[in-house]
C-alpha atoms as a PDB file:
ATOM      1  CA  UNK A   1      22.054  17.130  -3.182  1.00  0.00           C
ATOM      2  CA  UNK A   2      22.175  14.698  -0.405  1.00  0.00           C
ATOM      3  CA  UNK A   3      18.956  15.850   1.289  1.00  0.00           C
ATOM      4  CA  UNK A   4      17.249  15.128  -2.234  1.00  0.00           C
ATOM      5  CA  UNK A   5      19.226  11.795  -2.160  1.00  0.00           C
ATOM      6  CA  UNK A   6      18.140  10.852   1.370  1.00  0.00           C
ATOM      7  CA  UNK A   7      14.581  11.915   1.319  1.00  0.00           C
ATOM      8  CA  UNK A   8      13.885  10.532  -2.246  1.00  0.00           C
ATOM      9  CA  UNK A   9      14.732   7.590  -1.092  1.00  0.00           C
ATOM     10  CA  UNK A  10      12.688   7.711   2.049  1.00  0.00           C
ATOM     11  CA  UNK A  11       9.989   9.219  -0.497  1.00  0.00           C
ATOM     12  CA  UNK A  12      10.147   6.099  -2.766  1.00  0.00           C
ATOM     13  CA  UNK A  13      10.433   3.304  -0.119  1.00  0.00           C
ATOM     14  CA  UNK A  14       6.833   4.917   1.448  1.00  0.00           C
ATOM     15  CA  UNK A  15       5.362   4.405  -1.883  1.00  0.00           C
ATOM     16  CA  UNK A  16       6.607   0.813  -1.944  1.00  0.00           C
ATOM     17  CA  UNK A  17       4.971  -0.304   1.557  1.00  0.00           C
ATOM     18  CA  UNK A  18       2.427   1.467   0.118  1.00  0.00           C
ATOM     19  CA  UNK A  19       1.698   0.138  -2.763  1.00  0.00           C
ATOM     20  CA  UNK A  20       2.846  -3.857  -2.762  1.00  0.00           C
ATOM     21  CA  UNK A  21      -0.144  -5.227  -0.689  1.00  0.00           C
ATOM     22  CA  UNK A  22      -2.393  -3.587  -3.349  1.00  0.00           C
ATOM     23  CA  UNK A  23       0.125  -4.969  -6.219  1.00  0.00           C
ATOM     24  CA  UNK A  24       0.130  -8.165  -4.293  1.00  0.00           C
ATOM     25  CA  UNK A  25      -3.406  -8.362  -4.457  1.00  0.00           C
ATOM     26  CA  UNK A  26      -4.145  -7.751  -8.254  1.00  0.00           C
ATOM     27  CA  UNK A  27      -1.563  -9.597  -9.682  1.00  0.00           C
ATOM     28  CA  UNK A  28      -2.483 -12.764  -7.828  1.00  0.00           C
ATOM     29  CA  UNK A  29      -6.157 -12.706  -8.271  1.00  0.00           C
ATOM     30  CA  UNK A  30      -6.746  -9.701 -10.499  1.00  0.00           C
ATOM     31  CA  UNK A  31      -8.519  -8.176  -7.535  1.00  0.00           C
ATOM     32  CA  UNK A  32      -8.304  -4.386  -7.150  1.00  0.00           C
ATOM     33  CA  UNK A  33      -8.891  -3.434  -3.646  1.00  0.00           C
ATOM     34  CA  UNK A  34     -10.192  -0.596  -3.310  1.00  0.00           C
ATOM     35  CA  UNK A  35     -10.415  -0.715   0.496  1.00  0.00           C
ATOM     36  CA  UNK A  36      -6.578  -1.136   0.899  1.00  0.00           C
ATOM     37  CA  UNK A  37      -6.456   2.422   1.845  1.00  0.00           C
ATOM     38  CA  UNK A  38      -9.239   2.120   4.581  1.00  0.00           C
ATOM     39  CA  UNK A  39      -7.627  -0.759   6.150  1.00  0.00           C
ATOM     40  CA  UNK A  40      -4.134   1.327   6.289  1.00  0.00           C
ATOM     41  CA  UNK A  41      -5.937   4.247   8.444  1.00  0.00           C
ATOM     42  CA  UNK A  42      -7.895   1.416  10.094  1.00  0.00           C
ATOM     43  CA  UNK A  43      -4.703  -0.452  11.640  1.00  0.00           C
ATOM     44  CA  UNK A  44      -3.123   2.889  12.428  1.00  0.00           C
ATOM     45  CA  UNK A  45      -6.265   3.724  14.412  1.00  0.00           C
ATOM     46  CA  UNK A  46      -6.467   0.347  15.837  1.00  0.00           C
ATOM     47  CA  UNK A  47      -3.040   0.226  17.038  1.00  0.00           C
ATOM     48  CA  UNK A  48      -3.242   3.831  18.663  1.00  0.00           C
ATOM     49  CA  UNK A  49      -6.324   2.785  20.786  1.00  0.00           C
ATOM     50  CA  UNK A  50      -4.801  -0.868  22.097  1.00  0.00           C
ATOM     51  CA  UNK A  51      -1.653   1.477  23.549  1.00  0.00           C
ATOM     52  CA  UNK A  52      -3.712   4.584  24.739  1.00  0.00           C
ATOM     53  CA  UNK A  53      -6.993   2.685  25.858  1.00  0.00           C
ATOM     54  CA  UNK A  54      -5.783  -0.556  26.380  1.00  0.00           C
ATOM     55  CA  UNK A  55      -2.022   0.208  27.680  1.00  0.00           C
ATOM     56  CA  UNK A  56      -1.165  -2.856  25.435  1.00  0.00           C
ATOM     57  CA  UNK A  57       2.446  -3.199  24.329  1.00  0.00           C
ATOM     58  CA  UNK A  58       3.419  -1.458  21.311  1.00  0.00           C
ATOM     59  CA  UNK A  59       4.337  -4.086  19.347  1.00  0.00           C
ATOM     60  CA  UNK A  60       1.910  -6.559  21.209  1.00  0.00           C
ATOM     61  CA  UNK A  61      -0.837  -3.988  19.871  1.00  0.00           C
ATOM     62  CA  UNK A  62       0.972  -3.716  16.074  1.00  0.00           C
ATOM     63  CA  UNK A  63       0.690  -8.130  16.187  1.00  0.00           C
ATOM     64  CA  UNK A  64      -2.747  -7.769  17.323  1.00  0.00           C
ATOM     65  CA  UNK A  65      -3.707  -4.889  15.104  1.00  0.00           C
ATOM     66  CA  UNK A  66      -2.318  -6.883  11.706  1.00  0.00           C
ATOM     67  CA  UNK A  67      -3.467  -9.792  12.641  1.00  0.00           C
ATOM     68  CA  UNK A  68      -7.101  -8.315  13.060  1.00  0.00           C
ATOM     69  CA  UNK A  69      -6.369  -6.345   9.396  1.00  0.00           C
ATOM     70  CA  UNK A  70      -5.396  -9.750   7.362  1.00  0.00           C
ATOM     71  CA  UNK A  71      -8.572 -11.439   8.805  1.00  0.00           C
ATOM     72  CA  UNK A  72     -10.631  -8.376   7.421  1.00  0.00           C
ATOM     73  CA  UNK A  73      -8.978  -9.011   4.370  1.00  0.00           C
ATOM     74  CA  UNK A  74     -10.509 -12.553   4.099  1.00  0.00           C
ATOM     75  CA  UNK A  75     -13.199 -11.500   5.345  1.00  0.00           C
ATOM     76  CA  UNK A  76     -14.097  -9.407   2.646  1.00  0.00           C
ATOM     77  CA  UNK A  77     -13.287 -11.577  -0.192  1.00  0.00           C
ATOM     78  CA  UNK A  78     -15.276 -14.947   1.421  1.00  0.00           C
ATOM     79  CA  UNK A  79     -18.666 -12.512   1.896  1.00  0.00           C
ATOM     80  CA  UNK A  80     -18.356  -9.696  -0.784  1.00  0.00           C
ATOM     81  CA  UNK A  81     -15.715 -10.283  -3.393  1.00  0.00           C
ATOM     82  CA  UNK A  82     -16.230 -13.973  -3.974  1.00  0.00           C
ATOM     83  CA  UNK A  83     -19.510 -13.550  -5.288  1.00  0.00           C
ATOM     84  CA  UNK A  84     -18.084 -10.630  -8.134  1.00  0.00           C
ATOM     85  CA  UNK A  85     -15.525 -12.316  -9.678  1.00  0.00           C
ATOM     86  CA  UNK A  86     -15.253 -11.687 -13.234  1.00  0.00           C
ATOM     87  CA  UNK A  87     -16.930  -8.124 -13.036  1.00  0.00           C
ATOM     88  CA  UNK A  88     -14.022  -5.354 -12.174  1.00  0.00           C
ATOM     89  CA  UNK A  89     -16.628  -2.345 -11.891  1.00  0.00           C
ATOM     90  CA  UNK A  90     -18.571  -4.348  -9.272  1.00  0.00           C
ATOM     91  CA  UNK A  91     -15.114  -5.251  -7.589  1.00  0.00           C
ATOM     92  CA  UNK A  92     -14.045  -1.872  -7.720  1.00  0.00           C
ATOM     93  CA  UNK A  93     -17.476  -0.216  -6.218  1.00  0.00           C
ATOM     94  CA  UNK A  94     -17.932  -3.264  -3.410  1.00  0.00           C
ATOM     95  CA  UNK A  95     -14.450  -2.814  -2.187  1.00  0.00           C
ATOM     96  CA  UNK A  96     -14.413   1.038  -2.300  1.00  0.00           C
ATOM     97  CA  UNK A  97     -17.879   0.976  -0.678  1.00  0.00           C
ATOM     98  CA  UNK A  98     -16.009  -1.508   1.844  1.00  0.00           C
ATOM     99  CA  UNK A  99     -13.279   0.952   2.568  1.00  0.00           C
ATOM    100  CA  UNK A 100     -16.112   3.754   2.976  1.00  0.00           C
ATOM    101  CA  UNK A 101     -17.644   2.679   5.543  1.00  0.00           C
ATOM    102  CA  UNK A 102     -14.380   2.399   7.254  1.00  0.00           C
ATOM    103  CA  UNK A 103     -13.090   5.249   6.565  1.00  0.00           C
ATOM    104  CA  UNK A 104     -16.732   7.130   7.439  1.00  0.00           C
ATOM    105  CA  UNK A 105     -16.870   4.990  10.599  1.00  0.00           C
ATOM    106  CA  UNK A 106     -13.454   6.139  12.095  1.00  0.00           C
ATOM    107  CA  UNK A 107     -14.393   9.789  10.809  1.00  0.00           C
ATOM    108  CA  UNK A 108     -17.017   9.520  13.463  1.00  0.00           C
ATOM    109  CA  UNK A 109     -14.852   8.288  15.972  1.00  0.00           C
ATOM    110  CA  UNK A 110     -13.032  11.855  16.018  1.00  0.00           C
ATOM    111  CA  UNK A 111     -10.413  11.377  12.962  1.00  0.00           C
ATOM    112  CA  UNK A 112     -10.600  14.053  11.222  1.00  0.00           C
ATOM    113  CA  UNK A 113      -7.787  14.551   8.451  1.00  0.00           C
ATOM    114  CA  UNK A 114      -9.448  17.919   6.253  1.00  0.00           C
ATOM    115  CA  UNK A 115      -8.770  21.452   6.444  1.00  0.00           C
ATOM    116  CA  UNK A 116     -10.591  23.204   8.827  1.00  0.00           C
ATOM    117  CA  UNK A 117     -11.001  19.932  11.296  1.00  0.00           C
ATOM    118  CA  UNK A 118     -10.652  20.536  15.100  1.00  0.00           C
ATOM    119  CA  UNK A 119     -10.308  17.415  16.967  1.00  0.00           C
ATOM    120  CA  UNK A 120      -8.217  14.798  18.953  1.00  0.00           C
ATOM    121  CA  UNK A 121      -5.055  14.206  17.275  1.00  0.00           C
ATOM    122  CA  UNK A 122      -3.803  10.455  16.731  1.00  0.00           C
ATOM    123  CA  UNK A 123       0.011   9.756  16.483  1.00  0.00           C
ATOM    124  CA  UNK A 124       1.875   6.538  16.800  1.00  0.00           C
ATOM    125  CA  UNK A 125       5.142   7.047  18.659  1.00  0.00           C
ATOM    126  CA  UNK A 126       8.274   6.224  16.673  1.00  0.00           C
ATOM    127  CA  UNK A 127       9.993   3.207  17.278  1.00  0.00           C
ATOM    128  CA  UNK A 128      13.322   5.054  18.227  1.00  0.00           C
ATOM    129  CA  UNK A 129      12.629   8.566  19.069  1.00  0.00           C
ATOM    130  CA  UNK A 130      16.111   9.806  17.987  1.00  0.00           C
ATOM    131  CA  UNK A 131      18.198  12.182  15.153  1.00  0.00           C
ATOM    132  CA  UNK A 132      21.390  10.599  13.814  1.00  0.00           C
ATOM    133  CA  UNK A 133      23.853  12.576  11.485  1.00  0.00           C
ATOM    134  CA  UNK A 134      24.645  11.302   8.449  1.00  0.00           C
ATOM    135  CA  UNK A 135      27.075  13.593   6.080  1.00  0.00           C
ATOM    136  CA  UNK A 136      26.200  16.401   8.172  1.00  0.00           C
ATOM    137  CA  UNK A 137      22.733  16.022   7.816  1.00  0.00           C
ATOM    138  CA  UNK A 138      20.610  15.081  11.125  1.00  0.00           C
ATOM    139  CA  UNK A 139      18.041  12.532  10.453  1.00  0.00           C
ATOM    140  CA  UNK A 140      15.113  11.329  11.905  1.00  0.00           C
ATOM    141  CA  UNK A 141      15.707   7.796  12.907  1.00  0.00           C
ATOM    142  CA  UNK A 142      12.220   6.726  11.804  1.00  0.00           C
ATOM    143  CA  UNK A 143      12.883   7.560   8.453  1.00  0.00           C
ATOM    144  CA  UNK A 144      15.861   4.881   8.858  1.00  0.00           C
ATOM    145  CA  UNK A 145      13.746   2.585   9.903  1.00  0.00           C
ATOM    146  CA  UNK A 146      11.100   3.656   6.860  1.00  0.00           C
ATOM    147  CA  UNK A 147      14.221   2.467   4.603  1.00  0.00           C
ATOM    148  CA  UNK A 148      14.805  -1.012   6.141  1.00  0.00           C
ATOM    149  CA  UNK A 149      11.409  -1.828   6.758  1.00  0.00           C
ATOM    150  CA  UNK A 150      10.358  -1.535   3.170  1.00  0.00           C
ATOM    151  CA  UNK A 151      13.586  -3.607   2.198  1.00  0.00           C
ATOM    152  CA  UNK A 152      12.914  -6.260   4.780  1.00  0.00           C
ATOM    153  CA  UNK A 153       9.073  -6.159   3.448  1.00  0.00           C
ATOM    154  CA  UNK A 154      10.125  -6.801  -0.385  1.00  0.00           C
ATOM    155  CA  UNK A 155      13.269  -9.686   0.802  1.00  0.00           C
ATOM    156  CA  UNK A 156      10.561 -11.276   2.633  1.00  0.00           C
ATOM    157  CA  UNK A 157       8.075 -11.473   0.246  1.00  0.00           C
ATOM    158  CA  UNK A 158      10.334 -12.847  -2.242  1.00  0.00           C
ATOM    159  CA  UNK A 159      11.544 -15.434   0.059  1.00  0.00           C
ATOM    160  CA  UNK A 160       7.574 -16.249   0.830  1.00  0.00           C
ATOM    161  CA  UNK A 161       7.131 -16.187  -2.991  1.00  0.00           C
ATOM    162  CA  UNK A 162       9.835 -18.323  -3.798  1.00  0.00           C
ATOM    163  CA  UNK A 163      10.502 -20.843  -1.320  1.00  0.00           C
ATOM    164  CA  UNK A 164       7.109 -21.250   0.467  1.00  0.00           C
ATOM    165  CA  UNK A 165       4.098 -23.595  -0.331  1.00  0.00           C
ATOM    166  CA  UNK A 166       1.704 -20.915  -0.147  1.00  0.00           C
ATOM    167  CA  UNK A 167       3.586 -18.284  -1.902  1.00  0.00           C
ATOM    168  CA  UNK A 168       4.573 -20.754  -4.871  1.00  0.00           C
ATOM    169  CA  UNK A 169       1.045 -21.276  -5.367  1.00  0.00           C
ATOM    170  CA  UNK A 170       0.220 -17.630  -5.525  1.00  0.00           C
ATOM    171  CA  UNK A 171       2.976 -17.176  -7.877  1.00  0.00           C
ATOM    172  CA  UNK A 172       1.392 -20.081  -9.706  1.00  0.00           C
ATOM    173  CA  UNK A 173      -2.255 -18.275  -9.603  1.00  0.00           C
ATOM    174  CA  UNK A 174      -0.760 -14.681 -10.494  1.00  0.00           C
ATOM    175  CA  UNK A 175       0.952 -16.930 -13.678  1.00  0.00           C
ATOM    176  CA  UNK A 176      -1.605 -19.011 -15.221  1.00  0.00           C
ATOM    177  CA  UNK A 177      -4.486 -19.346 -13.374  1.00  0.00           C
ATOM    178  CA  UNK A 178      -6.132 -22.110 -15.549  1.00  0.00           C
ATOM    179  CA  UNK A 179      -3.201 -24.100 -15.491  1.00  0.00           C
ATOM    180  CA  UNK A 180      -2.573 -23.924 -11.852  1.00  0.00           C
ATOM    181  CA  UNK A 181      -6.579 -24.970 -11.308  1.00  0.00           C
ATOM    182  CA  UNK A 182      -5.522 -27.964 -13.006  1.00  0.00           C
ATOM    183  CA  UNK A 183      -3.027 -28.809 -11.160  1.00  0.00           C
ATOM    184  CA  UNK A 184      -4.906 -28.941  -7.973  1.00  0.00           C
ATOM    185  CA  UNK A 185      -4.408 -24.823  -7.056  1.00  0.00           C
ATOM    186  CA  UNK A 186      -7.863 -23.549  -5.373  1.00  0.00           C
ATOM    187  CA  UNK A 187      -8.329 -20.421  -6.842  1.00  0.00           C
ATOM    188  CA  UNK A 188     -10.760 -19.427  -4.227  1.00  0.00           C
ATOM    189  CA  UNK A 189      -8.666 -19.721  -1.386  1.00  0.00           C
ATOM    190  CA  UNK A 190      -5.125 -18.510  -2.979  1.00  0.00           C
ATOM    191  CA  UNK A 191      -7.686 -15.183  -3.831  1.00  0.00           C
ATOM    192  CA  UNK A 192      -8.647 -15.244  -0.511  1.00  0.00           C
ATOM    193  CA  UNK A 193      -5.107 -15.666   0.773  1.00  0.00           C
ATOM    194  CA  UNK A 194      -3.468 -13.079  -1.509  1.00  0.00           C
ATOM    195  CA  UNK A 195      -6.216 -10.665   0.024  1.00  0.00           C
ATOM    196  CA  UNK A 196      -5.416 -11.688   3.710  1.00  0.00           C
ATOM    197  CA  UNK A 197      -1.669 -10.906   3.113  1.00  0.00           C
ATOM    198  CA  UNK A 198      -2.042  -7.660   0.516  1.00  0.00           C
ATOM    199  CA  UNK A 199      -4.464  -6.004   3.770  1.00  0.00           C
ATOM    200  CA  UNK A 200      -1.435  -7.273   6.011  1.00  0.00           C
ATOM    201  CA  UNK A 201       1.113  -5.214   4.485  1.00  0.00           C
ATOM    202  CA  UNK A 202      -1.323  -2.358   4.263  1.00  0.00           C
ATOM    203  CA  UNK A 203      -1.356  -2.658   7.600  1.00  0.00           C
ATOM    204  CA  UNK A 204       2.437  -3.039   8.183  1.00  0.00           C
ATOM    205  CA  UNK A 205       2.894   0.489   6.250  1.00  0.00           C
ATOM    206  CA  UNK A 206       0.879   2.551   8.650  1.00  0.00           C
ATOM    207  CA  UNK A 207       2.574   1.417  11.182  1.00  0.00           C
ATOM    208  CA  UNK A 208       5.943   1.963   9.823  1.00  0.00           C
ATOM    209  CA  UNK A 209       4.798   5.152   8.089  1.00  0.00           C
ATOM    210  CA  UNK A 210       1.976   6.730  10.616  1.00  0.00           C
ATOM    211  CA  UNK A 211       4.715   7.487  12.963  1.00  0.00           C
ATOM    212  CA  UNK A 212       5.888  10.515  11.060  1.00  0.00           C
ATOM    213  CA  UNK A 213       1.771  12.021  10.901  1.00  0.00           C
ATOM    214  CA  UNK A 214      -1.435  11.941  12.140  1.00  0.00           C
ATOM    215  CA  UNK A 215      -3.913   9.200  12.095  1.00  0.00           C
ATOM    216  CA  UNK A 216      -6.471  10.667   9.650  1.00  0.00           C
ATOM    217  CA  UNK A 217      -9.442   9.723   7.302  1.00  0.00           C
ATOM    218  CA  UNK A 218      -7.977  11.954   4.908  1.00  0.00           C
ATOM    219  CA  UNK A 219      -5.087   9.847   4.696  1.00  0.00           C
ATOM    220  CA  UNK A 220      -7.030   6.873   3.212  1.00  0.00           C
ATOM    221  CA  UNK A 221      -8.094   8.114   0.390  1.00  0.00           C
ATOM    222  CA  UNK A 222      -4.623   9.396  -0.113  1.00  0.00           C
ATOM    223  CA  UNK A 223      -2.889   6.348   0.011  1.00  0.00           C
ATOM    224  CA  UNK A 224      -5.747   4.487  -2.141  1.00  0.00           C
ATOM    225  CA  UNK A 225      -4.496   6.865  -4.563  1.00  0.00           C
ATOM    226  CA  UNK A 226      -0.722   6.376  -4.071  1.00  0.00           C
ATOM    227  CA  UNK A 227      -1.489   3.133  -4.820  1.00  0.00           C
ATOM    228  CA  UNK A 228      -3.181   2.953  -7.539  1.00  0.00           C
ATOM    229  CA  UNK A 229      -0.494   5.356  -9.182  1.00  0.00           C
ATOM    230  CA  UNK A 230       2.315   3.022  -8.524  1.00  0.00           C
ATOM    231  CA  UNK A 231       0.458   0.529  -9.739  1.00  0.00           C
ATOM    232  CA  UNK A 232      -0.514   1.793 -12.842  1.00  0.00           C
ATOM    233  CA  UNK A 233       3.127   3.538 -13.610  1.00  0.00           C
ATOM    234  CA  UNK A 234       4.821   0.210 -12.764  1.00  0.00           C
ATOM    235  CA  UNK A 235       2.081  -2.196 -14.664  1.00  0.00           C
ATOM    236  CA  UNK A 236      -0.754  -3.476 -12.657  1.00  0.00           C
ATOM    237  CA  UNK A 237       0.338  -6.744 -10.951  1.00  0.00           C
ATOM    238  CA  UNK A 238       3.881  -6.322 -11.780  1.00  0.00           C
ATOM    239  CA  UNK A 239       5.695  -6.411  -8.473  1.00  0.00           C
ATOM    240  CA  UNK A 240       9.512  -5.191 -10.399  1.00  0.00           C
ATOM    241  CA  UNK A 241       7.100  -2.437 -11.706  1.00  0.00           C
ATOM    242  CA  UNK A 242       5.602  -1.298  -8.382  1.00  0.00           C
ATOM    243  CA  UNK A 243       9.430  -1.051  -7.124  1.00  0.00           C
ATOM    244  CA  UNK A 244      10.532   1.293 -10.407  1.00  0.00           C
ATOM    245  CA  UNK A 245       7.579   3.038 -10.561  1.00  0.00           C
ATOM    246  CA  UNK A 246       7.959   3.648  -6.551  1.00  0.00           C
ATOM    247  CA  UNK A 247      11.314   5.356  -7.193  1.00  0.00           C
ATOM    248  CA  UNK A 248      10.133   7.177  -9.988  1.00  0.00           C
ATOM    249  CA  UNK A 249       7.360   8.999  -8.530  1.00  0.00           C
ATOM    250  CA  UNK A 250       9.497   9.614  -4.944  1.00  0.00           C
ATOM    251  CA  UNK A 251      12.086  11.145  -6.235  1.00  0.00           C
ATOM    252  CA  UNK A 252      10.362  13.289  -8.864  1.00  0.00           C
ATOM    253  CA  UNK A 253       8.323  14.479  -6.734  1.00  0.00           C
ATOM    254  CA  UNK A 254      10.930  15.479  -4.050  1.00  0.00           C
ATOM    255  CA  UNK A 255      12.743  16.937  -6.607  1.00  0.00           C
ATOM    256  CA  UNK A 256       9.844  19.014  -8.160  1.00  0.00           C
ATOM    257  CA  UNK A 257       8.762  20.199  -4.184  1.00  0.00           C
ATOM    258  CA  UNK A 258      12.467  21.334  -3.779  1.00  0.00           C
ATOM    259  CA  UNK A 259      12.381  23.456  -6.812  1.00  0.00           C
ATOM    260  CA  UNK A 260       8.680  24.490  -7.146  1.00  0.00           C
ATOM    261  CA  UNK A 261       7.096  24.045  -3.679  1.00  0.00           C
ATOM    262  CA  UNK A 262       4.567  21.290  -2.594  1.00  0.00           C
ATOM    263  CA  UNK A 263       1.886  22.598  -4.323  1.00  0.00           C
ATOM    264  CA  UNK A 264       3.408  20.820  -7.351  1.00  0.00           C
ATOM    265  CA  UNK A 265       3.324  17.529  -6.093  1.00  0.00           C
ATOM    266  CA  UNK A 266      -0.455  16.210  -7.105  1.00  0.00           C
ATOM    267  CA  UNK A 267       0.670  18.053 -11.138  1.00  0.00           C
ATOM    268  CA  UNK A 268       3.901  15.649 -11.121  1.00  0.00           C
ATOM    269  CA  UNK A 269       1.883  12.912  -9.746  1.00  0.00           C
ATOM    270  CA  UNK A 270      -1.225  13.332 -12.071  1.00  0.00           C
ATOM    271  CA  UNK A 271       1.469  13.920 -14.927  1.00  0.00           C
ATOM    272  CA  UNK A 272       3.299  10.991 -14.811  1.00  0.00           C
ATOM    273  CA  UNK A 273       0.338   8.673 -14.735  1.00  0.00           C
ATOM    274  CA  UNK A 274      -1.256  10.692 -17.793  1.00  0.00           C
ATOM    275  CA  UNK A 275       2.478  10.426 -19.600  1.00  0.00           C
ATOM    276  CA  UNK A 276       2.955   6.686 -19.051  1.00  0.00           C
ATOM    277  CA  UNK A 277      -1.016   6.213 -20.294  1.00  0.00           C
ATOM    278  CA  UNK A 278       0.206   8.094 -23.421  1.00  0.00           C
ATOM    279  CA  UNK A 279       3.621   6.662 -24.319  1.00  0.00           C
ATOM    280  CA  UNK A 280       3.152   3.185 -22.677  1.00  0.00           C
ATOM    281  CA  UNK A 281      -0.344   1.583 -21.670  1.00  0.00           C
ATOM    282  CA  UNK A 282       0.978  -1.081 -19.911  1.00  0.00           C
ATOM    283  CA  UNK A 283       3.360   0.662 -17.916  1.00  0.00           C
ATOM    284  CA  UNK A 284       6.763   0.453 -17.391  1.00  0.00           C
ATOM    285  CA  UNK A 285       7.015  -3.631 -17.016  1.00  0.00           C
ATOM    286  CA  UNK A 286       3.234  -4.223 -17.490  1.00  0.00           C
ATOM    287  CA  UNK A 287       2.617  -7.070 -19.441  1.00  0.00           C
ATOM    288  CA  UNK A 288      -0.863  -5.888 -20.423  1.00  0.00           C
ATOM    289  CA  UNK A 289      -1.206  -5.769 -24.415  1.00  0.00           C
ATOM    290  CA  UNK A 290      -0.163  -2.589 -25.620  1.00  0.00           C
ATOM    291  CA  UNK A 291      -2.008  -0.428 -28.051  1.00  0.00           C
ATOM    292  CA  UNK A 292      -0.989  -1.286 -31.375  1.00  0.00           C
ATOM    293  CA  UNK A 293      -1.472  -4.878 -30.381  1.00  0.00           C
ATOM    294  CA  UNK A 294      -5.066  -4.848 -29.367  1.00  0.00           C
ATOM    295  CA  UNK A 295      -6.494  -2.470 -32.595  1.00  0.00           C
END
């Protein structure tokens, strides 16, 4: 019972990193990012070459490496995204399309990630490469550190979010975005912004997360969808949502891998999407109009 404890948590918090820069994104600007997932791998990648090529400091090459990721962000909503505003399924393929050349790029480079794949392998060292016991279970220290980073993460951004300038105006966007424009709010630059930060924090997971895997392509995709499933559980661009729907997916599916096996995982994921859809649109504190409402 306290394994299942532990690791759901570690389970759910992974989700969170995960998922808030993507969160963070839509509910500001009503952006979906589709290449949040590419950046993650791409920062992971990054940061493994500026400490193995470079012999950079780690966390001089994690600064460097997040630094480069939130300037990709802008980048790609001041020469692609701008110009799509207003049309989701162009959005959606332009940033997707984004993130595949990324992902196809670094596939090239050697990163492998599917079954079958031979190649170099890419691993970020942990920050503290140490087991600690905790009621008489030994536990991987990264892990730990999994747990307070995604804490610190979601404190921070509420402080930003709150107390900040720039974050009150994103919170201003993300509320009313006419209103705001009146009020003097660029809407341009707060998208632009919001995009910057939301590939910052992708970037911030992998290197909180990578530690515990392999640098792959494969993993890209994977989180893209992790993403998008929190997201859609928890109501897209509800950050409280993101959180529950982050616990809710960790710890059923650690709980349905210690019963059934892994295999089960993608059927609990798939299934709770397909069971929110069903019983509640929105999700669980979307704010999206729900069915009855819009017939």
């Amino acid at each position: 019972m306290v394994d299942i404890l532990f690791y759901g948590t570690v389970n759910s918090v992974t989700f969170a990193l995960i998922a808030v820069g993507f969160t963070l994104v839509y509910g500001v600007s009503r952006l979906p990012n589709f290449a949040h997932g590419a950046i993650y791998v791409l920062v992971g990648f990054m940061t493994w070459s500026f400490v193995n090529d470079l012999n950079l400091n780690y966390l001089l090459a994690i600064l460097i490496s997040l630094c480069i990721s939130s300037l990709l962000g802008a980048a790609i909503y001041r020469l692609v995204l701008i110009r799509l505003r207003g049309l989701p399924t162009s959005e959606i393929i332009a940033s997707f399309a984004f993130g595949l050349i990324i992902l196809e790029g670094l596939r090239l480079q050697g990163i492998g990630g599917f079954k079958g794949f031979i190649g170099p392998f890419y691993v970020l060292p942990s920050f503290i490469d140490a087991k600690i016991r905790v009621a008489g279970m030994l536990i991987d220290a990264q892990r730990l550190i999994i747990i307070g980073g995604g804490l610190a993460v979601v404190i921070t951004l509420w402080l930003f979010t709150h107390y900040t300038k720039i974050g009150l105006s994103l919170r201003a966007i993300a509320q009313d975005e006419q209103a705001a424009m009146m009020l003097g709010v660029d809407s341009d630059r707060v998208a632009m912004i919001s995009l910057s930060i939301g590939s910052a924090l992708a970037g911030l997971a992998a290197v909180i997360i990578l530690p515990l895997g392999n640098v792959t392509a494969e993993a890209g995709y994977r989180v893209l969808i992790y993403a998008l499933a929190v997201c859609i559980i928890g109501g897209l661009g509800s950050w409280g949502g993101a959180i529950l729907a982050s616990f809710v997916l960790g710890f059923a599916m650690i709980v349905s891998t210690s019963l059934f096996g892994a295999v089960w995982e993608s059927v609990v994921l798939v299934g709770t999407i397909i069971l929110i859809l069903i019983f509640k649109p929105s999700g669980l504190l979307g704010k999206q109009k729900e069915l009855e409402e819009r017939v």
